[in-house]
PDB file of N, CA and C in Angstrom:
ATOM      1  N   UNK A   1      22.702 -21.956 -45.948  1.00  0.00           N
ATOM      2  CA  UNK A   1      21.441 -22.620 -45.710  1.00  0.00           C
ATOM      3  C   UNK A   1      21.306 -23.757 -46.723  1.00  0.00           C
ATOM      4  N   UNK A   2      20.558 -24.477 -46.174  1.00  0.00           N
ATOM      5  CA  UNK A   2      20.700 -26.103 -47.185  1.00  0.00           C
ATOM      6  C   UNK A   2      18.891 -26.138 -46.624  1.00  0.00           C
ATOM      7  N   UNK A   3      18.523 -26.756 -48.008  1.00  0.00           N
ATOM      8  CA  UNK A   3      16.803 -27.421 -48.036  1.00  0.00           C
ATOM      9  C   UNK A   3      17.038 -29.069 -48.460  1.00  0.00           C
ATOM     10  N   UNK A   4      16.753 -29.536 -47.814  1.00  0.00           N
ATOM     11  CA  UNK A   4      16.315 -30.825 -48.451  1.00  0.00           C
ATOM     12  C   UNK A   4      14.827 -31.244 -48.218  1.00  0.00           C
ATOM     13  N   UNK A   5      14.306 -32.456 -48.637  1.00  0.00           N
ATOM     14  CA  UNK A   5      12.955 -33.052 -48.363  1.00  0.00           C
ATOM     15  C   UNK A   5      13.334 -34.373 -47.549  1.00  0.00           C
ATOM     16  N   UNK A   6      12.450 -34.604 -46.809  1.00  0.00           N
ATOM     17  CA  UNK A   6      12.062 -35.808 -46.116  1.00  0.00           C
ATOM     18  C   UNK A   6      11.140 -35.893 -45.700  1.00  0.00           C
ATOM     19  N   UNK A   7      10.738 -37.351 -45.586  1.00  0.00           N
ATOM     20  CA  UNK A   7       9.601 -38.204 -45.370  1.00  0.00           C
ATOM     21  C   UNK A   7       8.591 -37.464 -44.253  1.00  0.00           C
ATOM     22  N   UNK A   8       7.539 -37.983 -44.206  1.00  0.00           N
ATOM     23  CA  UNK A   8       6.712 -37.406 -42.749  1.00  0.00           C
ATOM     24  C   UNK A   8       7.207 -38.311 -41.994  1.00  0.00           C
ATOM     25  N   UNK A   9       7.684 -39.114 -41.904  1.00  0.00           N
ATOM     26  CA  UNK A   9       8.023 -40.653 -40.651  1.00  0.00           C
ATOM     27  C   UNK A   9       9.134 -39.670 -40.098  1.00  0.00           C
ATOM     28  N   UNK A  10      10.536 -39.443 -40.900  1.00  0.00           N
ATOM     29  CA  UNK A  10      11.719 -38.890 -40.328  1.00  0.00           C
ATOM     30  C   UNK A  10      11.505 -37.698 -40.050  1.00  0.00           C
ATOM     31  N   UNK A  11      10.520 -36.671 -40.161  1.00  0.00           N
ATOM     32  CA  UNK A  11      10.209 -35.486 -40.118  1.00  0.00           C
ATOM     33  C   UNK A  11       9.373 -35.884 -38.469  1.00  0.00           C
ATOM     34  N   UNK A  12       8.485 -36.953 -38.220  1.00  0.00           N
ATOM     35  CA  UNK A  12       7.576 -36.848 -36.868  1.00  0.00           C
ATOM     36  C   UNK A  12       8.765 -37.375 -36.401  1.00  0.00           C
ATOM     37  N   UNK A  13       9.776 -38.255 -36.293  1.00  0.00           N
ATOM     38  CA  UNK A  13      10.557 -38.639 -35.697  1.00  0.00           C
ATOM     39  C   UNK A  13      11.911 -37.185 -35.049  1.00  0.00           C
ATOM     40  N   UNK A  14      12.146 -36.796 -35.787  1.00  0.00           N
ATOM     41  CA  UNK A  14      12.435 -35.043 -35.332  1.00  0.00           C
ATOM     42  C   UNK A  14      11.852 -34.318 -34.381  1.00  0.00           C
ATOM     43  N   UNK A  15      10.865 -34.412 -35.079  1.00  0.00           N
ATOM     44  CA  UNK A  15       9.808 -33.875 -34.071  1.00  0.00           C
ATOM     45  C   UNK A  15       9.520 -34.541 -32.147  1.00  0.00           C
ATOM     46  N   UNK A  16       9.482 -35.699 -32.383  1.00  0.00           N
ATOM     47  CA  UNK A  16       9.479 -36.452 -31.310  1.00  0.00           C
ATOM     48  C   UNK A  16      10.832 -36.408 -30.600  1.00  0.00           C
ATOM     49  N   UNK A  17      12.134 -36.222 -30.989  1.00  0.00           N
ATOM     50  CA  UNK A  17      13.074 -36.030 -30.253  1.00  0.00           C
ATOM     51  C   UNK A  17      12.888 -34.557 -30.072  1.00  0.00           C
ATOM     52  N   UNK A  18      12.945 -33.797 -30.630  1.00  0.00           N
ATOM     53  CA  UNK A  18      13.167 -32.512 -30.296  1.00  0.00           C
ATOM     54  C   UNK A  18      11.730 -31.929 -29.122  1.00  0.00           C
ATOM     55  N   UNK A  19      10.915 -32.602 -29.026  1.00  0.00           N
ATOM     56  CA  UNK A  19       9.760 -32.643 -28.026  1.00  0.00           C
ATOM     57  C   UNK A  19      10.402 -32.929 -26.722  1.00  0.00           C
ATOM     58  N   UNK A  20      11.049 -34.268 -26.701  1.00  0.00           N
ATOM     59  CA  UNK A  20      12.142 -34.971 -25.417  1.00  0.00           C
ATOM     60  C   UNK A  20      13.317 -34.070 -24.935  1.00  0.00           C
ATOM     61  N   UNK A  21      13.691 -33.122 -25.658  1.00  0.00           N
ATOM     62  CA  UNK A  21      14.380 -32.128 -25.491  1.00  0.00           C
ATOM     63  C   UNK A  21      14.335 -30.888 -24.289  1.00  0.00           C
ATOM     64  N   UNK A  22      15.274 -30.693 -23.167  1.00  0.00           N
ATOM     65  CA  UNK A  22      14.700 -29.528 -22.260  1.00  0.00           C
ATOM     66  C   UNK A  22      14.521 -28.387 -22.648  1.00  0.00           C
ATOM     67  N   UNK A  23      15.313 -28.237 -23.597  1.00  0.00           N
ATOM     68  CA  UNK A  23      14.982 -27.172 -24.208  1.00  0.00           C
ATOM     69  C   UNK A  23      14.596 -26.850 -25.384  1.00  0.00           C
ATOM     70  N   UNK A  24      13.693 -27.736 -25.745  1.00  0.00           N
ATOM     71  CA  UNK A  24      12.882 -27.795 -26.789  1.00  0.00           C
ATOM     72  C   UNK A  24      13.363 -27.179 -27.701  1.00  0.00           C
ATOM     73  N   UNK A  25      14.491 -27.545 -28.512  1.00  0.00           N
ATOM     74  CA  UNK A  25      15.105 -26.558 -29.977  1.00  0.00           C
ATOM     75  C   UNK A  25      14.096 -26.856 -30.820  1.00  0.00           C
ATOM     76  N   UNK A  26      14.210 -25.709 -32.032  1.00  0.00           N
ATOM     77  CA  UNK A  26      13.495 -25.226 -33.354  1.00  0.00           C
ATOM     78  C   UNK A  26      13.913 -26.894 -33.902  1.00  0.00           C
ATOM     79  N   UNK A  27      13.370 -27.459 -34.625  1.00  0.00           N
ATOM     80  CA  UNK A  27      13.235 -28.382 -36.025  1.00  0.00           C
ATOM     81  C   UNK A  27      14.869 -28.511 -36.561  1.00  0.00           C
ATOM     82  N   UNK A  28      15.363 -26.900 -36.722  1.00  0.00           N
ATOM     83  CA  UNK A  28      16.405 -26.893 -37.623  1.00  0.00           C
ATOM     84  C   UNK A  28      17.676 -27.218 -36.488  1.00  0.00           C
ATOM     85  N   UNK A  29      17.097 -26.740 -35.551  1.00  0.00           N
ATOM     86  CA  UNK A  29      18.536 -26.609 -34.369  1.00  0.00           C
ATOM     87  C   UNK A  29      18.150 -28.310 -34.211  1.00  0.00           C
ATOM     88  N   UNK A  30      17.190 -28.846 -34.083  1.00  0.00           N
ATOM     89  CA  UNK A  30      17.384 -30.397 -34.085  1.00  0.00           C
ATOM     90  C   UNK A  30      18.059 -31.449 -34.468  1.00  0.00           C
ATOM     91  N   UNK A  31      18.108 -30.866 -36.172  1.00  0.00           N
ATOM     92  CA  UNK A  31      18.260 -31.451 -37.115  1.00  0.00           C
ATOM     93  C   UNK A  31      20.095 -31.732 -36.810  1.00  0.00           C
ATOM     94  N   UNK A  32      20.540 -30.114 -36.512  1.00  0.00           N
ATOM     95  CA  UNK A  32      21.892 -29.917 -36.492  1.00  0.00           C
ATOM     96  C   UNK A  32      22.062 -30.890 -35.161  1.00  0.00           C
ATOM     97  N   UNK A  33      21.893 -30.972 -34.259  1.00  0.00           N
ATOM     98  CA  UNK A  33      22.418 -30.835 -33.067  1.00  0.00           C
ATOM     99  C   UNK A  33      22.082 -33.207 -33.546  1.00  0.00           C
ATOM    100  N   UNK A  34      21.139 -33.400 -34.068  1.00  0.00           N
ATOM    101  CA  UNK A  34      21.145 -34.840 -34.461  1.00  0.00           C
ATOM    102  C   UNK A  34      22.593 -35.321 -35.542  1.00  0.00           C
ATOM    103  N   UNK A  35      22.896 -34.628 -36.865  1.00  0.00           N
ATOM    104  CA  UNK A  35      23.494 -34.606 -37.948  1.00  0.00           C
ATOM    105  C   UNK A  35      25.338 -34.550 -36.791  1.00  0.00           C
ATOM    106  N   UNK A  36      25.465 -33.987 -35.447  1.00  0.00           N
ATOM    107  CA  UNK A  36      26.777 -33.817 -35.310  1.00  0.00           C
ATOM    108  C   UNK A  36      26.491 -35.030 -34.535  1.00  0.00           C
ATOM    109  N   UNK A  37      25.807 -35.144 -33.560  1.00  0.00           N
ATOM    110  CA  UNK A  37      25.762 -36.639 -32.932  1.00  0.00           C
ATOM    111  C   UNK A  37      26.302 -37.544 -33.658  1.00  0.00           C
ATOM    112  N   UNK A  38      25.453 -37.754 -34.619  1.00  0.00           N
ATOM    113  CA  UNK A  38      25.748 -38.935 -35.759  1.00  0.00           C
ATOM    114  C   UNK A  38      27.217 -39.323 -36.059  1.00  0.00           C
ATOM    115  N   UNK A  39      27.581 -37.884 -36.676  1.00  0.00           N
ATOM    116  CA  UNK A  39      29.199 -37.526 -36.850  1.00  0.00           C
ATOM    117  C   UNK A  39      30.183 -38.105 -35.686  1.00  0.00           C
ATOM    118  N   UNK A  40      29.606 -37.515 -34.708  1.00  0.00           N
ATOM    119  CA  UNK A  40      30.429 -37.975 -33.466  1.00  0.00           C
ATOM    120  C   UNK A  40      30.622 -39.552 -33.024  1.00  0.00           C
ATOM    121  N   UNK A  41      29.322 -40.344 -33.251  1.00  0.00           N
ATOM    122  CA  UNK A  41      29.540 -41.696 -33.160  1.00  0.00           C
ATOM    123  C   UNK A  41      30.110 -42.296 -33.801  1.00  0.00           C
ATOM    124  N   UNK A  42      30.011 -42.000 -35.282  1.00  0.00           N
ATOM    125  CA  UNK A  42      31.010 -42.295 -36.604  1.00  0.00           C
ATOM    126  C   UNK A  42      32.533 -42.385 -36.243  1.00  0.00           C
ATOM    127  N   UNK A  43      32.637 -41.027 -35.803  1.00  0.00           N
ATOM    128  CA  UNK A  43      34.376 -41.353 -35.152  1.00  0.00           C
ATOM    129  C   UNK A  43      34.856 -42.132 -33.921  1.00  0.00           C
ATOM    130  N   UNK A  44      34.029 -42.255 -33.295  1.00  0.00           N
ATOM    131  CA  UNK A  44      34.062 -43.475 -32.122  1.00  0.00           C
ATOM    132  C   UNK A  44      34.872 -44.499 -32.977  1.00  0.00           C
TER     133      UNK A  44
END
């Protein structure tokens, strides 16, 4: 398990994708499922 802090902007912005979501994941499953995206475009 890992804690970090962030902003309320990047925190409602989480929030707002994970809202757009069909299956509406938890915050944390967001976070992950954003953090491998990222990864994944990186290697593009």
């Amino acid at each position: 398990m890992y804690g970090f802090r962030m902003s309320d902007t990047l925190r409602d912005g989480i929030d707002d994708w994970r809202e757009g979501q069909p299956d509406k994941p938890s915050r944390s499953e967001a976070i992950r499922r954003l953090v491998e995206e990222a990864l994944k475009a990186r290697q593009s």
